[in-house]
C-alpha atoms as a PDB file:
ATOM      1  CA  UNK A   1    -127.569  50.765  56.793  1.00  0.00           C
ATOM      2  CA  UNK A   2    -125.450  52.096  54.117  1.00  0.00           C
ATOM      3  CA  UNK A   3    -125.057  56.067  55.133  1.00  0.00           C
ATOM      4  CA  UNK A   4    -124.719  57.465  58.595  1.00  0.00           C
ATOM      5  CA  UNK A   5    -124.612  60.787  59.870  1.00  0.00           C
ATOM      6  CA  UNK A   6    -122.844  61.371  63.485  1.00  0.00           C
ATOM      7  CA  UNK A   7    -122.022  65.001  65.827  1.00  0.00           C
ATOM      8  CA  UNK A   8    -119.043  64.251  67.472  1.00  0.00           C
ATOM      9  CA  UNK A   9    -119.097  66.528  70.646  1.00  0.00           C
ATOM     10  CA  UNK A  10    -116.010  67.389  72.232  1.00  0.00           C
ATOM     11  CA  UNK A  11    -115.009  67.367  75.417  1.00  0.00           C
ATOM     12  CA  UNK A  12    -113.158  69.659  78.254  1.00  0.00           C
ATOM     13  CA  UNK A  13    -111.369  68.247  81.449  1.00  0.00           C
ATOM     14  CA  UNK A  14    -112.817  70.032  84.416  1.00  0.00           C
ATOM     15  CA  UNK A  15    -109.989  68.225  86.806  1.00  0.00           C
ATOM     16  CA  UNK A  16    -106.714  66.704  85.813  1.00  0.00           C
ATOM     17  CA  UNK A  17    -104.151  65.028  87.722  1.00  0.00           C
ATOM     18  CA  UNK A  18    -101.004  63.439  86.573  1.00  0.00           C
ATOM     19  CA  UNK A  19    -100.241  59.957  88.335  1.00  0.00           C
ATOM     20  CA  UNK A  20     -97.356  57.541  87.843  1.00  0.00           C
ATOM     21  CA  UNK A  21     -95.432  57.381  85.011  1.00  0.00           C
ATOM     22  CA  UNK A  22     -96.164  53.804  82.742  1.00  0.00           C
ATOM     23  CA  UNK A  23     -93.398  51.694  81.256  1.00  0.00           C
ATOM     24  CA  UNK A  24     -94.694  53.206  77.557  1.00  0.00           C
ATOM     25  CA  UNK A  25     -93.136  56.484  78.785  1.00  0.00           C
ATOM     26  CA  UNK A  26     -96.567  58.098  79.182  1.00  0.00           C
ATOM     27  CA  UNK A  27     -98.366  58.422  82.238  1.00  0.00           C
ATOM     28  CA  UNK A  28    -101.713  57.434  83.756  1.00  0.00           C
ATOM     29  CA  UNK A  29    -104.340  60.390  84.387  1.00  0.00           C
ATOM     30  CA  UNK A  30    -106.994  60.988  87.042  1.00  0.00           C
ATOM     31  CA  UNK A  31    -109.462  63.320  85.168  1.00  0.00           C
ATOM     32  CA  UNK A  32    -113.238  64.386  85.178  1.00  0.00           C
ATOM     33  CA  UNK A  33    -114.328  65.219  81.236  1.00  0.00           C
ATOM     34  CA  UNK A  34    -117.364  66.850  80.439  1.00  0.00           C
ATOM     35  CA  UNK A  35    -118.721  66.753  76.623  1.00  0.00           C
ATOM     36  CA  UNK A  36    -119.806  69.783  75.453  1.00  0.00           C
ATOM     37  CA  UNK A  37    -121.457  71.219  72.750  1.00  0.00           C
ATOM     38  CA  UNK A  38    -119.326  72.023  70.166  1.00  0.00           C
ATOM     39  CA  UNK A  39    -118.953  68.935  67.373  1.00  0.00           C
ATOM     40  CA  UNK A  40    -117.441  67.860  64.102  1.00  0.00           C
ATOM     41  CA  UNK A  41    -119.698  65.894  61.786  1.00  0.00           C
ATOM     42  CA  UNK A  42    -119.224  62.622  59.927  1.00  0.00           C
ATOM     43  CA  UNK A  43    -120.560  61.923  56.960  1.00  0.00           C
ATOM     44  CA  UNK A  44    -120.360  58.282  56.575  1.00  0.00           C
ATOM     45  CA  UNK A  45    -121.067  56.355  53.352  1.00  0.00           C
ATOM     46  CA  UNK A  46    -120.787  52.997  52.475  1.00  0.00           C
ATOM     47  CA  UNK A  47    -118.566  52.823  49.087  1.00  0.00           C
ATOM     48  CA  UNK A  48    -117.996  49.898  46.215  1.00  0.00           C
ATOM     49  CA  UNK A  49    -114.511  50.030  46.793  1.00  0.00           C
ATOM     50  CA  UNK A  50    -112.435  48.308  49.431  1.00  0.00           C
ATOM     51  CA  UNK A  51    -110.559  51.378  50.656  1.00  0.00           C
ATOM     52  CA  UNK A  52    -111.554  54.602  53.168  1.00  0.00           C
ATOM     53  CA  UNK A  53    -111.572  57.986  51.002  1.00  0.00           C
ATOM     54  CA  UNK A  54    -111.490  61.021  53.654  1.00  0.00           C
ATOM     55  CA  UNK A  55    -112.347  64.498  52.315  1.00  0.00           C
ATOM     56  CA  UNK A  56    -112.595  67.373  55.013  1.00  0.00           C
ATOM     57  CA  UNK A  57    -112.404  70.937  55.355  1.00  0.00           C
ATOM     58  CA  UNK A  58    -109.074  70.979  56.584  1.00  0.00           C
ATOM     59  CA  UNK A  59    -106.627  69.410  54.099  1.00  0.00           C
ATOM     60  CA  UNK A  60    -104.255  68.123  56.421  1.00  0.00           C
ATOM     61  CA  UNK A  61    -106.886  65.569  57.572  1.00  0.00           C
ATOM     62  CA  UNK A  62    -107.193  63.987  54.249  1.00  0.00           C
ATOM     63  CA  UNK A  63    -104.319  61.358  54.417  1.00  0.00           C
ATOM     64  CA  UNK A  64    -104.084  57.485  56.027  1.00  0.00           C
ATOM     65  CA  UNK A  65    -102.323  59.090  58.749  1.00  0.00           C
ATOM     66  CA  UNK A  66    -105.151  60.599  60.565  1.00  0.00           C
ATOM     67  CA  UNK A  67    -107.255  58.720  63.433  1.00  0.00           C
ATOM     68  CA  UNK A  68    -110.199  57.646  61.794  1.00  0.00           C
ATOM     69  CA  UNK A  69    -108.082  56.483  58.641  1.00  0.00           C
ATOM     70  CA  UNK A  70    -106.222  54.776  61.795  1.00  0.00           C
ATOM     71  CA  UNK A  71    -109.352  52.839  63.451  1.00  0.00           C
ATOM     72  CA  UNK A  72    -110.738  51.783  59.746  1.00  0.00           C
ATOM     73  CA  UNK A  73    -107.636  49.828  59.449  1.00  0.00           C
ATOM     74  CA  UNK A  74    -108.284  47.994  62.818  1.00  0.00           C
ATOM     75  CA  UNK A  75    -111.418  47.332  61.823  1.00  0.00           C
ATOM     76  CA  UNK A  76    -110.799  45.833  58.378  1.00  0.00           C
ATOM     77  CA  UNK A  77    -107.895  43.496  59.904  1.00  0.00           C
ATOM     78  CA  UNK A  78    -109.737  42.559  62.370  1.00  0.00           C
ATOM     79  CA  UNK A  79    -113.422  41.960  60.121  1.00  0.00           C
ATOM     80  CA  UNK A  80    -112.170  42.273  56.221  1.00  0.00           C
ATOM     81  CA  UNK A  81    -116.016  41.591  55.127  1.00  0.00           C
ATOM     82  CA  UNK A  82    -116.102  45.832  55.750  1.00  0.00           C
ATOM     83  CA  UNK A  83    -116.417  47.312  52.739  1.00  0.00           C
ATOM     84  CA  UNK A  84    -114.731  50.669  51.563  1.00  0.00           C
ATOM     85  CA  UNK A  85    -116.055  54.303  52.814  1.00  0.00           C
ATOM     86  CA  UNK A  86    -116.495  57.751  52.225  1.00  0.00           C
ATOM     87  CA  UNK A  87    -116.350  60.255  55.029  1.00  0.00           C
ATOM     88  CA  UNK A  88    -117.046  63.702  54.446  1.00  0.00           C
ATOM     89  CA  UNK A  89    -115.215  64.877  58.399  1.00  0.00           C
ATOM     90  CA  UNK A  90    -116.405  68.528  58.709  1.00  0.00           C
ATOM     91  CA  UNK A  91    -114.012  69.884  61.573  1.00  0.00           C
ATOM     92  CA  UNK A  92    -115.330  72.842  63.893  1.00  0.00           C
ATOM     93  CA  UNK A  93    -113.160  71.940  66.683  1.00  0.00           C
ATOM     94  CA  UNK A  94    -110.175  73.280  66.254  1.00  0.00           C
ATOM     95  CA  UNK A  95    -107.313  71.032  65.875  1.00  0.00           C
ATOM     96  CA  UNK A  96    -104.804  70.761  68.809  1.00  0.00           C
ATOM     97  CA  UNK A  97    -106.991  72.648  71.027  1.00  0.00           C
ATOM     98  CA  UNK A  98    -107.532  70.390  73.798  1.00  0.00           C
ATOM     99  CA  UNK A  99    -110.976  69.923  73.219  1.00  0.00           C
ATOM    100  CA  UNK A 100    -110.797  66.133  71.718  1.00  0.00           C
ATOM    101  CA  UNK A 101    -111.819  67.096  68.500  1.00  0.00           C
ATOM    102  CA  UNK A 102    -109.905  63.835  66.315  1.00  0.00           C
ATOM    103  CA  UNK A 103    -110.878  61.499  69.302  1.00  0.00           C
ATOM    104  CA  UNK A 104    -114.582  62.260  69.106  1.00  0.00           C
ATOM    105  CA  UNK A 105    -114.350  61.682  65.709  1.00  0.00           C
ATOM    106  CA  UNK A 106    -112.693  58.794  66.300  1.00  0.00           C
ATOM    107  CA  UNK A 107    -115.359  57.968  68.689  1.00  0.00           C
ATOM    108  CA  UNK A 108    -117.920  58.268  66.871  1.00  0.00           C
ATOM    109  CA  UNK A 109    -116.646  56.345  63.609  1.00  0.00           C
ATOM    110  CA  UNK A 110    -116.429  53.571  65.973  1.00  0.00           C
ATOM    111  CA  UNK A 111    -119.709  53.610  67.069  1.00  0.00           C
ATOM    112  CA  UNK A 112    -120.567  54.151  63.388  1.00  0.00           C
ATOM    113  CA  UNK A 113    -119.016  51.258  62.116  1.00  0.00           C
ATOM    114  CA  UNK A 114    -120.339  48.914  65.182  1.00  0.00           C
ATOM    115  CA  UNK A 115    -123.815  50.478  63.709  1.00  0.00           C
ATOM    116  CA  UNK A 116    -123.242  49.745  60.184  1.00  0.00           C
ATOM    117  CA  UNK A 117    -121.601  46.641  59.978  1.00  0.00           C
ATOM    118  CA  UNK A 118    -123.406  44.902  62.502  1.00  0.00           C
ATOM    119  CA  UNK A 119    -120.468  44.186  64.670  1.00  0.00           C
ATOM    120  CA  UNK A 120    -121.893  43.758  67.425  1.00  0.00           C
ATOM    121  CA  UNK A 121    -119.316  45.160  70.058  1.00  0.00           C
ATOM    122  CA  UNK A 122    -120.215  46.143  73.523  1.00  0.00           C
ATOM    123  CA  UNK A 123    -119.194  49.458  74.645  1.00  0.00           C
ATOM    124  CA  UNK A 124    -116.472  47.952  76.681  1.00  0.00           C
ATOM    125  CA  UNK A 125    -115.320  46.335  73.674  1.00  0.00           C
ATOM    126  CA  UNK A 126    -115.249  49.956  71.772  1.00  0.00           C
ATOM    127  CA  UNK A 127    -113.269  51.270  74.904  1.00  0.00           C
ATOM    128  CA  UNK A 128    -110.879  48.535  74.383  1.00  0.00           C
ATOM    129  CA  UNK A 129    -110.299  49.515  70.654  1.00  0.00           C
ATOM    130  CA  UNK A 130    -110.136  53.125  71.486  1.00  0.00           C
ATOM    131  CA  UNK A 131    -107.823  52.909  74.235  1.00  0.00           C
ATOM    132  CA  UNK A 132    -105.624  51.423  71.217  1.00  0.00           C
ATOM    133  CA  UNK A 133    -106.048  54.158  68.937  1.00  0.00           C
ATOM    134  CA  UNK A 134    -106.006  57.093  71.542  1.00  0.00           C
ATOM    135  CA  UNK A 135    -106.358  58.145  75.158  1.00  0.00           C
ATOM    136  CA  UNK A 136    -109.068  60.502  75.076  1.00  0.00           C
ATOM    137  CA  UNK A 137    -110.783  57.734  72.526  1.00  0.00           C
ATOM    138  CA  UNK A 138    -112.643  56.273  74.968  1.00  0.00           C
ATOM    139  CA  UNK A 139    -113.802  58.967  77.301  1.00  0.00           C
ATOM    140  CA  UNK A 140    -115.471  59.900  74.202  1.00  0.00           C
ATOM    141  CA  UNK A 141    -117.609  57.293  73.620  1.00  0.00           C
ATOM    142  CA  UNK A 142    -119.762  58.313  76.722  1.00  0.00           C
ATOM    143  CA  UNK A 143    -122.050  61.362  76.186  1.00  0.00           C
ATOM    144  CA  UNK A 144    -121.807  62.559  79.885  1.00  0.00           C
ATOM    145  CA  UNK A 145    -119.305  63.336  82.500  1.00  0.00           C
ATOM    146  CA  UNK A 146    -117.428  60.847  83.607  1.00  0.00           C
ATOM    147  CA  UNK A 147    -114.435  60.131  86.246  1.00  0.00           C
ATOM    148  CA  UNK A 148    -111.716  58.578  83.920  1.00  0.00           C
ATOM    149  CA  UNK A 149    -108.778  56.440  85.827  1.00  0.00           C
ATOM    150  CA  UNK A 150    -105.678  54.883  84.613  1.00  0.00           C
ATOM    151  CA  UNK A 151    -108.045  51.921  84.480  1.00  0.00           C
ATOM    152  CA  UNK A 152    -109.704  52.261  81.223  1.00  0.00           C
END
């Protein structure tokens, strides 16, 4: 598979309570998300080079600082038989909103590259790289509601 195209929905928290605080300074979360309809959309390509190139309609998004730019680098450390990318990100959630919009997308590039590459991770195993990359990572990887603990 050399080109994939992915929605990645966002999500709302219908409940949210704030538990203990962790030793990393943050704290753990009881929360019920919902995904709803609104989505970016990932354009995913396969590339010749060895590198990710990002183009989007928000500029600020176009750097190695951004999430998915973030869970490509996992990725290639961890299998460096990936190739490079292209990913046209086309954001309609707006950014900062609450609504999950770069950890869908993260998401989703996850489950795109597990597709592509023939990983062969488990969705546990994706939650376990999200929960590296993000906390609302892995909620996203489920297309439903869900009860999310401080045991992800």
């Amino acid at each position: 598979m050399d080109k994939i195209y992915v929605k990645a929905r966002g999500k709302i928290n219908l409940t949210l309570n704030v538990l203990d605080k962790r030793d990393d300074g943050y704290h753990d979360l009881e929360s019920v998300f919902q995904i709803i309809s609104l989505y970016d959309e990932l354009y995913i390509e396969k590339a010749h080079s060895n590198s990710l190139e990002i183009t989007c309609n928000v500029g600020s998004l176009e750097n190695d600082n951004n999430i998915i730019s973030k869970a490509y680098t996992l990725l290639k450390q961890k299998h460096p038989e990936i190739t490079g990318l292209t990913v046209n990100l086309v954001k309609n959630i707006p950014n900062e909103s609450g609504l999950g919009g770069g950890s869908a997308d993260c998401a989703n590039f996850l489950i795109a590259m597990n597709k592509m590459f023939n990983l062969n991770y488990s969705k546990q195993d994706l939650i376990d790289i999200g929960k590296t990359l993000g906390a609302d990572v892995p909620p996203c990887l489920h297309t439903n509601a869900l009860f999310a603990t401080r045991n992800w």
